[in-house]
Every structure is written in C-alpha cells, then in structure tokens.
C-alpha atoms as a PDB file:
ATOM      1  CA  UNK A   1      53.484  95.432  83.314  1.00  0.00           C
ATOM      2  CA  UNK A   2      53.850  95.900  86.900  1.00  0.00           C
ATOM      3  CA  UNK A   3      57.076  97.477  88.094  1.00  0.00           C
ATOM      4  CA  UNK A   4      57.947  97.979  91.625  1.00  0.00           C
ATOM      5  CA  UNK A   5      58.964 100.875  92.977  1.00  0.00           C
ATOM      6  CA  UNK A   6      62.427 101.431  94.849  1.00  0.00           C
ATOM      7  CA  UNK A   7      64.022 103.378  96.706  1.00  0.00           C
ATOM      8  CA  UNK A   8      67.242 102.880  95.339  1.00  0.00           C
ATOM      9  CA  UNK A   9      68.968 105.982  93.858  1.00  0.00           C
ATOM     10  CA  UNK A  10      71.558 106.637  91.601  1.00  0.00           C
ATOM     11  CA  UNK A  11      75.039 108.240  93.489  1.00  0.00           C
ATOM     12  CA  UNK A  12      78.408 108.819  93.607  1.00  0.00           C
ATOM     13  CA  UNK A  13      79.972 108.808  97.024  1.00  0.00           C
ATOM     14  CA  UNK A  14      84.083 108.793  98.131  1.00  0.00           C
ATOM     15  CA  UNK A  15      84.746 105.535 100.789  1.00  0.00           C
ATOM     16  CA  UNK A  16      85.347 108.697 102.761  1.00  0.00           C
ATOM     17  CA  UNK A  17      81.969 109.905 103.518  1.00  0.00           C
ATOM     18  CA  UNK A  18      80.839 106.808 104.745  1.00  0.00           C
ATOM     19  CA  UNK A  19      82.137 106.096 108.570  1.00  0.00           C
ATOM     20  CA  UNK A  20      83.533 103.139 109.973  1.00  0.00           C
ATOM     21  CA  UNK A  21      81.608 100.445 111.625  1.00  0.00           C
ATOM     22  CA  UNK A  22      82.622  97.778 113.660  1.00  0.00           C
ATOM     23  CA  UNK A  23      79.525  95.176 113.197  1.00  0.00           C
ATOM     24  CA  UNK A  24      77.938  92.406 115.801  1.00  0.00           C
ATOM     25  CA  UNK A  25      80.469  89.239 115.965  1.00  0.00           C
ATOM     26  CA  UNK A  26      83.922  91.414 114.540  1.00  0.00           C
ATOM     27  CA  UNK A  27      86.452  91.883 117.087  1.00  0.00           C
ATOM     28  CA  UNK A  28      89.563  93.426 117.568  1.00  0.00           C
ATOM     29  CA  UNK A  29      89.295  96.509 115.277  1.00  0.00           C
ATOM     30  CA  UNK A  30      87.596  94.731 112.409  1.00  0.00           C
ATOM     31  CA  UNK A  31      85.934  98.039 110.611  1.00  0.00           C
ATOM     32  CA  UNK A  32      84.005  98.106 107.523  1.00  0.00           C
ATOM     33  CA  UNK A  33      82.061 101.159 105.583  1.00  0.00           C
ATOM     34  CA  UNK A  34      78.904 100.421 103.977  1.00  0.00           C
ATOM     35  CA  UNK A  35      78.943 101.595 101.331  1.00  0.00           C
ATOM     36  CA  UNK A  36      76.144 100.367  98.948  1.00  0.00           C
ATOM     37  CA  UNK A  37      73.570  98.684 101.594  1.00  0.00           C
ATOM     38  CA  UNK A  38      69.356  99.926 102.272  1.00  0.00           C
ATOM     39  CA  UNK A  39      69.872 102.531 104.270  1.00  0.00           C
ATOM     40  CA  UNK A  40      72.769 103.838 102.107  1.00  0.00           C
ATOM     41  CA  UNK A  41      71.756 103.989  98.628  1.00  0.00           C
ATOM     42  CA  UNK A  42      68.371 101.783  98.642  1.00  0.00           C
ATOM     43  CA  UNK A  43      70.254  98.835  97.444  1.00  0.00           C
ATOM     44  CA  UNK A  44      67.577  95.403  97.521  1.00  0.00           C
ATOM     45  CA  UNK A  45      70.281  93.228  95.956  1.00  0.00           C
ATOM     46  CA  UNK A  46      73.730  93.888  97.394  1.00  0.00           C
ATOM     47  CA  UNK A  47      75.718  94.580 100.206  1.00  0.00           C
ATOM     48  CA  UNK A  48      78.988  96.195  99.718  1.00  0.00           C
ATOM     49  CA  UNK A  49      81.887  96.914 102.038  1.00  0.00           C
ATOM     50  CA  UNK A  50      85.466  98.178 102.111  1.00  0.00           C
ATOM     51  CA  UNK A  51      87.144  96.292 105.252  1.00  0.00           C
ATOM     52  CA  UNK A  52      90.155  97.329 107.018  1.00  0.00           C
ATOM     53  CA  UNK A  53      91.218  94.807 109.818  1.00  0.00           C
ATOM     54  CA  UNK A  54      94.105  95.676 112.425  1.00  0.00           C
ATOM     55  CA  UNK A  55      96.799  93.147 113.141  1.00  0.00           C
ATOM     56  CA  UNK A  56      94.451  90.185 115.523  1.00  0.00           C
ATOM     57  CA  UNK A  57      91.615  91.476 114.274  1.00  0.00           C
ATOM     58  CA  UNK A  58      88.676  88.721 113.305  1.00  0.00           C
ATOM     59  CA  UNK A  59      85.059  88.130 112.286  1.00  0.00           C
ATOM     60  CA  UNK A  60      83.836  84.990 114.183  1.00  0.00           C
ATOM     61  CA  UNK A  61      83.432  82.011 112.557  1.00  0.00           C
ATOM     62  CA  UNK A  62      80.040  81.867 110.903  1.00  0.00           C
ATOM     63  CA  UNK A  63      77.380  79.913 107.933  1.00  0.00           C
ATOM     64  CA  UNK A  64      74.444  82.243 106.171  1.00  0.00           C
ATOM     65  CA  UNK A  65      72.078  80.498 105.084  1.00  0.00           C
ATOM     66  CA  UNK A  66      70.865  82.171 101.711  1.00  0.00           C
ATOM     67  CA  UNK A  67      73.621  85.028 101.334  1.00  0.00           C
ATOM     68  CA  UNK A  68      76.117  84.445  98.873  1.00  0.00           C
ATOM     69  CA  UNK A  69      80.005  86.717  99.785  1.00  0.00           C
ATOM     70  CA  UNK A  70      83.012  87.770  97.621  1.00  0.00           C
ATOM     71  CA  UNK A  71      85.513  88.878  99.550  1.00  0.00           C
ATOM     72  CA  UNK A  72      88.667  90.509  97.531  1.00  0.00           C
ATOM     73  CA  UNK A  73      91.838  91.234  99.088  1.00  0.00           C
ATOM     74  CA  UNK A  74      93.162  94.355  98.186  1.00  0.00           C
ATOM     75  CA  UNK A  75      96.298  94.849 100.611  1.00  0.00           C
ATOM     76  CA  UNK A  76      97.985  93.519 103.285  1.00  0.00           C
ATOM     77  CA  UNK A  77      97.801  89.484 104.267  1.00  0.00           C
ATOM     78  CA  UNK A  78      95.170  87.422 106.947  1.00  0.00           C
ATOM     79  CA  UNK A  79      93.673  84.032 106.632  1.00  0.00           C
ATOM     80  CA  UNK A  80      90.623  82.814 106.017  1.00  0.00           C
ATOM     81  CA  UNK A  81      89.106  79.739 107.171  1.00  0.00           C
ATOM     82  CA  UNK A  82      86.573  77.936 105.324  1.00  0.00           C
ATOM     83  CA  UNK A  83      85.025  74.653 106.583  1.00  0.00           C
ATOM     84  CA  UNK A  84      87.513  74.801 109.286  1.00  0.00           C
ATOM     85  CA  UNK A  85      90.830  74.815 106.433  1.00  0.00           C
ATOM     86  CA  UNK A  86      92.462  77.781 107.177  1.00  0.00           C
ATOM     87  CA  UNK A  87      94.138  79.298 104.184  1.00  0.00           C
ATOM     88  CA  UNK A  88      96.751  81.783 103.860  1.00  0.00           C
ATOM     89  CA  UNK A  89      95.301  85.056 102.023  1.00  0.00           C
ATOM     90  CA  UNK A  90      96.933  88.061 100.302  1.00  0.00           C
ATOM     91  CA  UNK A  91      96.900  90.971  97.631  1.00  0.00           C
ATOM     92  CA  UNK A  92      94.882  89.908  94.964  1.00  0.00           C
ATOM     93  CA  UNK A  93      93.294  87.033  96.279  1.00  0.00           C
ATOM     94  CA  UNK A  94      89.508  86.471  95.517  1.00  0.00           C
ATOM     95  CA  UNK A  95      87.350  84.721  97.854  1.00  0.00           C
ATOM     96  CA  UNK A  96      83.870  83.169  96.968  1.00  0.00           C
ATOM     97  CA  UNK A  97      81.912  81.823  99.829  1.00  0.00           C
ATOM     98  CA  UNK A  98      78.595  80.107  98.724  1.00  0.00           C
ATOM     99  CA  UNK A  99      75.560  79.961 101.723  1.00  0.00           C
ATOM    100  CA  UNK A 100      75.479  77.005 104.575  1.00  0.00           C
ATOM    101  CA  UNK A 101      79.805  76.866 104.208  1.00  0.00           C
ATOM    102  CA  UNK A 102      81.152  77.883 107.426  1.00  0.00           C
ATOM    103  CA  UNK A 103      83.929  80.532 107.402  1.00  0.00           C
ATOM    104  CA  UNK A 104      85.528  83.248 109.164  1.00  0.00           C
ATOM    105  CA  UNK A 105      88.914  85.790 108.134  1.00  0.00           C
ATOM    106  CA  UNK A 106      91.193  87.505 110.738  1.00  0.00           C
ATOM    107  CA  UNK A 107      94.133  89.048 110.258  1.00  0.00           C
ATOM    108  CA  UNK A 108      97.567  87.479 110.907  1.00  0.00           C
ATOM    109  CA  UNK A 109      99.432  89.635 109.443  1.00  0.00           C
ATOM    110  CA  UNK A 110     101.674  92.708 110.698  1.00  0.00           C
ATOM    111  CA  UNK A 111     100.267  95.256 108.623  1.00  0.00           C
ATOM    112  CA  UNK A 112      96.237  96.294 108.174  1.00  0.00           C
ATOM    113  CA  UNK A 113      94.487  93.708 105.939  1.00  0.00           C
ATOM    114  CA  UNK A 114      92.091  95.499 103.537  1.00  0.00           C
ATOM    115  CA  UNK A 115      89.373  94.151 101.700  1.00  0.00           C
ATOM    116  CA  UNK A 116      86.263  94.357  99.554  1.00  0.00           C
ATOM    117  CA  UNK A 117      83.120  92.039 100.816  1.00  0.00           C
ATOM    118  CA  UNK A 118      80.569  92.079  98.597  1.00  0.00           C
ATOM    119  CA  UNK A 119      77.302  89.924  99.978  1.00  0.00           C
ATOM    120  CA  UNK A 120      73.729  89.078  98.562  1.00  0.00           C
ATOM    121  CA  UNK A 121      71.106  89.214  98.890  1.00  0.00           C
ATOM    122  CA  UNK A 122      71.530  91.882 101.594  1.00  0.00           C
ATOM    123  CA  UNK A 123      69.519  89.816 104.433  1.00  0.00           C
ATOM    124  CA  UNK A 124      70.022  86.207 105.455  1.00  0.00           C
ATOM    125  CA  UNK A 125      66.424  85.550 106.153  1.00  0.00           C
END
C-alpha cells in the first residue's frame, strides 16, 4: 500500500501564538488567526480560524466553489447574509455554508463578534 507522505505534524499551540491577520476582501478590523492551515501545522484538509470582528467590521459578500465553512459564534452578535437573507446571529449560533451559496457576516453589533470558521478543503481551486 502506498501512503503519502505529509507534512502535517502533530502540536499543541495557545490562539496566542498565532498573530492576527486581516485577509484579502475583510474590512474594517475583521482579524482572524490561523490556526490549523499549510503553513501552520501542514494541514491538507482543513482550515481553521478564531475570528474577532470590531463593531462595522465585514467580509465581502462572496460564493466558493468547492470549499465547504462552519462558522460558530462564540460571543458577541453580527449578521450573516446568505443568498442575500440577512439573518440575525449570536452566542451559540452554528452556521453551515455549503459551496456555490453566496454569503457574507459583518458585525452589527456594539460589542466584538467572535467566532470559529472552520473551511475545507483548504483551497477553492
């Protein structure tokens, strides 16, 4: 049997360690840490971020084509838009966002919106 080889490791890292990005198309102090992504652990299959979005702050509105997102609100309160419904979102709330469905989140709130995104595969093509 042929295995491949990766270059994935095993770790254990604190969200601290990793520093905060703001990515292509996120405005407004929309931040994120990657924190299991290729050039941070090796990962092939996933993509995951802790996001922490000032009061305004937004991703554009977007549609990836193979890439399949949960996010999962962990504090505060935005709203996300999906196929142009926009939908109040809060503590707790998990969001599943299946490829070619448009959607974008932004915070409305008045307090930081934090939240888990977790996206695969890592590359839309």
């Amino acid at each position: 049997m042929n295995k491949e080889k990766s270059s994935a490791v095993a770790s254990i890292r604190n969200v601290v360690e990793t520093p905060w990005k703001q990515y292509p198309g996120h405005f407004g102090g929309a931040l994120s840490k990657p924190l299991v992504r290729p050039e941070t652990t090796g990962s092939r299959l996933v993509d995951y971020r802790i996001s922490t979005y000032q009061p305004m702050a937004y991703v554009e509105t977007h549609t990836h084509e193979v890439q399949e997102q949960i996010y999962h609100v962990l504090e505060g309160e935005g709203s996300m838009e999906i196929e142009a419904e926009r939908r109040i979102v809060r503590k707790h709330d998990v969001i599943f966002i299946p490829p070619g469905v448009s959607h974008s989140i932004r915070n409305d709130g008045i307090t930081d919106l934090t939240f888990i995104v977790v996206t695969t595969p890592v590359e839309d093509r």
